[in-house]
N, C-alpha and C. Protein backbone atom coordinates (compact mmCIF):
# COMPACT_ATOMS: atom_id res chain seq x y z
N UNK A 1 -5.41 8.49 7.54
CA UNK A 1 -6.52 7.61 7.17
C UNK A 1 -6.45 7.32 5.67
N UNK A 2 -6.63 6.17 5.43
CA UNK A 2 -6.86 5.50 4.00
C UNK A 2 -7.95 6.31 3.46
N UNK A 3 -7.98 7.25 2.10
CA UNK A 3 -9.10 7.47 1.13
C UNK A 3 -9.64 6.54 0.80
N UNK A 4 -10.99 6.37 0.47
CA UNK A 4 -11.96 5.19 -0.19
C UNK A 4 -11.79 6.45 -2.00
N UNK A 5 -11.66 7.54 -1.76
CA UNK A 5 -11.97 8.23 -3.17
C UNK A 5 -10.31 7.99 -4.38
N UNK A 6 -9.50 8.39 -3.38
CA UNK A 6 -8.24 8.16 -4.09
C UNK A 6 -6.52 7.25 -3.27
N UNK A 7 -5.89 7.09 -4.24
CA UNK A 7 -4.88 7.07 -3.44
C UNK A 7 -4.16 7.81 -2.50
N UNK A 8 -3.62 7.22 -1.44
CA UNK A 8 -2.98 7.92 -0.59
C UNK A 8 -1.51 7.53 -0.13
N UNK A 9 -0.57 8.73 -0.16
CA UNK A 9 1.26 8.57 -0.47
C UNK A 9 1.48 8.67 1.07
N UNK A 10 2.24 8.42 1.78
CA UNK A 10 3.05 8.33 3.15
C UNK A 10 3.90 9.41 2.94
N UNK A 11 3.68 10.33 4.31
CA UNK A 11 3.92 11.55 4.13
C UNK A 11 5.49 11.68 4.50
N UNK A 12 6.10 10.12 4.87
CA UNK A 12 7.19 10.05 4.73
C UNK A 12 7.80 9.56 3.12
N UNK A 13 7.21 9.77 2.20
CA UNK A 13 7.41 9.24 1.33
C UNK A 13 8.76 10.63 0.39
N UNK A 14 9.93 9.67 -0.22
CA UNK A 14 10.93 11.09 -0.90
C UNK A 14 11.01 10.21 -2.10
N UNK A 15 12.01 10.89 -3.25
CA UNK A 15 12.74 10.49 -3.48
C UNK A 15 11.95 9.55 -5.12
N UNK A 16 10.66 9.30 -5.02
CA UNK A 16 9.27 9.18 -5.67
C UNK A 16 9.54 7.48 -5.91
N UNK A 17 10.04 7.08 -4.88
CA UNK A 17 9.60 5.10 -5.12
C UNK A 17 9.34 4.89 -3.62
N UNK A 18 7.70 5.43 -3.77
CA UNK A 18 6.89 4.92 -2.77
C UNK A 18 5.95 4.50 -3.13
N UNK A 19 5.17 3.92 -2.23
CA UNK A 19 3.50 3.00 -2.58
C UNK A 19 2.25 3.82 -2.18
N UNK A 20 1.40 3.58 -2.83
CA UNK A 20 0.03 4.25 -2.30
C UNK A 20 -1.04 3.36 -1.76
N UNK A 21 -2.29 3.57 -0.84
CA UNK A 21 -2.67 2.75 -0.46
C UNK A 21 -4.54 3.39 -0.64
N UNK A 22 -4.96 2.31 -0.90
CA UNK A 22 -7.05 3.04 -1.41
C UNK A 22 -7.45 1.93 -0.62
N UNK A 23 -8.51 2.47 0.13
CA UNK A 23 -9.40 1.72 0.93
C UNK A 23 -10.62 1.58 -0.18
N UNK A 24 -10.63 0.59 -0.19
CA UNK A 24 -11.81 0.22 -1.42
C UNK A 24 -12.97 0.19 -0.83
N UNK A 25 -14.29 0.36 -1.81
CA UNK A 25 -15.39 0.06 -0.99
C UNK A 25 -16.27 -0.79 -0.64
N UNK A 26 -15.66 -2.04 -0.71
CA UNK A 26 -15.76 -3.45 -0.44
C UNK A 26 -14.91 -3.99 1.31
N UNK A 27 -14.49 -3.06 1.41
CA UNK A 27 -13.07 -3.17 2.28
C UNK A 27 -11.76 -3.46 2.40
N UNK A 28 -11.87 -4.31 0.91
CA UNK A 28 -10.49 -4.30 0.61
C UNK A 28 -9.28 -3.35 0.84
N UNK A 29 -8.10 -3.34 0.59
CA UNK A 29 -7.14 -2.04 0.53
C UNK A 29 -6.17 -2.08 -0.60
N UNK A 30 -6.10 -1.31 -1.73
CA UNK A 30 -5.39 -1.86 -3.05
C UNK A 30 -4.01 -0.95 -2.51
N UNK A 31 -3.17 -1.36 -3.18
CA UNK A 31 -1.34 -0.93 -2.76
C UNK A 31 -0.91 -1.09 -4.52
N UNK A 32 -0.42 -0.03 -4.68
CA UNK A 32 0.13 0.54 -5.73
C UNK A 32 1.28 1.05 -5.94
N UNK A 33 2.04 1.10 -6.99
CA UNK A 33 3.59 1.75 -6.50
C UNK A 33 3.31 3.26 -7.57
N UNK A 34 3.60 4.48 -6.69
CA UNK A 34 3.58 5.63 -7.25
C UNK A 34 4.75 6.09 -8.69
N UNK A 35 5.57 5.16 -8.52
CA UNK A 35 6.39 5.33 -9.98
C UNK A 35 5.76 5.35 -11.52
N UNK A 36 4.36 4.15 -11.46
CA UNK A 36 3.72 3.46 -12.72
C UNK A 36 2.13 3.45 -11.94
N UNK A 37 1.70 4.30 -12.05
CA UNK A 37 0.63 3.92 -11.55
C UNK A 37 -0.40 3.61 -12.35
N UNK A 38 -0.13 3.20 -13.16
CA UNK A 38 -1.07 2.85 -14.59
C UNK A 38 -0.99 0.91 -14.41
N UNK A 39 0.33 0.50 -13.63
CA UNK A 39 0.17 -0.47 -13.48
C UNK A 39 -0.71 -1.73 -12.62
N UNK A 40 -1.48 -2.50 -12.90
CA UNK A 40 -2.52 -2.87 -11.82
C UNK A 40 -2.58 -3.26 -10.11
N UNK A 41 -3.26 -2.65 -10.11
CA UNK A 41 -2.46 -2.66 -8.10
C UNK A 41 -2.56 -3.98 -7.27
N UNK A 42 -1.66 -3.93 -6.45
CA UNK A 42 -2.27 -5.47 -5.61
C UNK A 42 -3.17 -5.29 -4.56
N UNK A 43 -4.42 -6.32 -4.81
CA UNK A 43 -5.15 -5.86 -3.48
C UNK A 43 -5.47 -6.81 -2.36
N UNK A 44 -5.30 -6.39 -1.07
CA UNK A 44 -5.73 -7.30 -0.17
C UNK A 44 -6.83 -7.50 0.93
N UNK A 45 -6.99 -8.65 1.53
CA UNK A 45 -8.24 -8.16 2.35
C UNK A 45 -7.87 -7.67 3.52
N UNK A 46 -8.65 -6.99 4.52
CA UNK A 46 -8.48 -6.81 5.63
C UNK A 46 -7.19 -7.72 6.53
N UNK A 47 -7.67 -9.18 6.45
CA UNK A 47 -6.39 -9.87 7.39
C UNK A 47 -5.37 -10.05 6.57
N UNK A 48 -5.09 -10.01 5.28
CA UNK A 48 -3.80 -10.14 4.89
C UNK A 48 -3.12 -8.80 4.65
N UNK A 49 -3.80 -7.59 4.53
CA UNK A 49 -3.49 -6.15 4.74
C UNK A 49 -2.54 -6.72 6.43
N UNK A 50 -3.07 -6.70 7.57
CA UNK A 50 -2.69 -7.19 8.86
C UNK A 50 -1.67 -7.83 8.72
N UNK A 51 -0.99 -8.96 8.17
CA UNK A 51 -0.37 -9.07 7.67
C UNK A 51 1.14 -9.21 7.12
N UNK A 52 0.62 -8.36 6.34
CA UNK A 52 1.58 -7.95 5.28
C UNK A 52 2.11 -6.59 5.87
N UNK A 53 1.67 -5.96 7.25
CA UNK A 53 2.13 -4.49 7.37
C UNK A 53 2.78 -4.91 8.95
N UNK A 54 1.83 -6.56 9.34
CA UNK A 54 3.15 -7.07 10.27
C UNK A 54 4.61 -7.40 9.74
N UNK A 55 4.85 -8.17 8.76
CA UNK A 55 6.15 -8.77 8.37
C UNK A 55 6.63 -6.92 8.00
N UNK A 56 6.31 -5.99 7.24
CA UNK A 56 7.28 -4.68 6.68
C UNK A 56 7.63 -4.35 8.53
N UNK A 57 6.73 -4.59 9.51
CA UNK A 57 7.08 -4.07 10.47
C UNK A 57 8.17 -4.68 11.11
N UNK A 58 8.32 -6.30 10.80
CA UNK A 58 9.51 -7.47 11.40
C UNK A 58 10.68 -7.38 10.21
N UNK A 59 10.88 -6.79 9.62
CA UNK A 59 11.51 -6.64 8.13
C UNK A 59 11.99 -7.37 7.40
N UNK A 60 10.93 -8.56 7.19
CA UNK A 60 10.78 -9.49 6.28
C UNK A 60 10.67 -8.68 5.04
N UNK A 61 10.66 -8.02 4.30
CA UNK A 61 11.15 -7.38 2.84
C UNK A 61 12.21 -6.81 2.72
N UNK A 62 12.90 -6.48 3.66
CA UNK A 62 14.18 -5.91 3.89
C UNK A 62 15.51 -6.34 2.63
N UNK A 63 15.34 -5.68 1.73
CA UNK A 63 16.62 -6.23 0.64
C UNK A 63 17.79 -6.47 1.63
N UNK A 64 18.58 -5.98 2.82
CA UNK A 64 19.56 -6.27 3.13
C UNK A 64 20.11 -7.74 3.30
C-alpha cells in the first residue's frame, strides 16, 4: 500500500535506481526517483497514475 505519510521503495527495488511512490492527501500519487530525492517529484492524478503503470506494464519505457 501507498503511504499518505512518506515515501514508499518497491521491495523489488536493488542496486539504488529505483522510484518511490506517496499517496498524497488530495489523492494524487507523487513518483520520485530514490537516487536525488531532493529533486521535485512528478505528480499524477488518479487516471493518469492508471495510466502510466498501464504503458510500464506494455513496456512502453523500455530503453531496449
Amino acid at each position: 500500500m501507498i503511504s499518505t505519510e512518506t515515501y514508499t521503495r518497491s521491495t523489488f527495488c536493488c542496486n539504488g535506481g529505483c522510484v518511490e511512490v506517496q499517496l498524497l492527501k488530495e489523492g494524487n500519487i507523487a513518483l520520485r526517483d530514490s537516487k536525488n530525492t531532493t529533486k521535485e517529484s512528478h505528480e499524477f492524478t488518479p487516471n493518469e497514475w492508471i495510466a502510466f503503470l498501464a504503458g510500464v506494464r506494455n513496456g512502453e519505457f523500455d530503453l531496449s
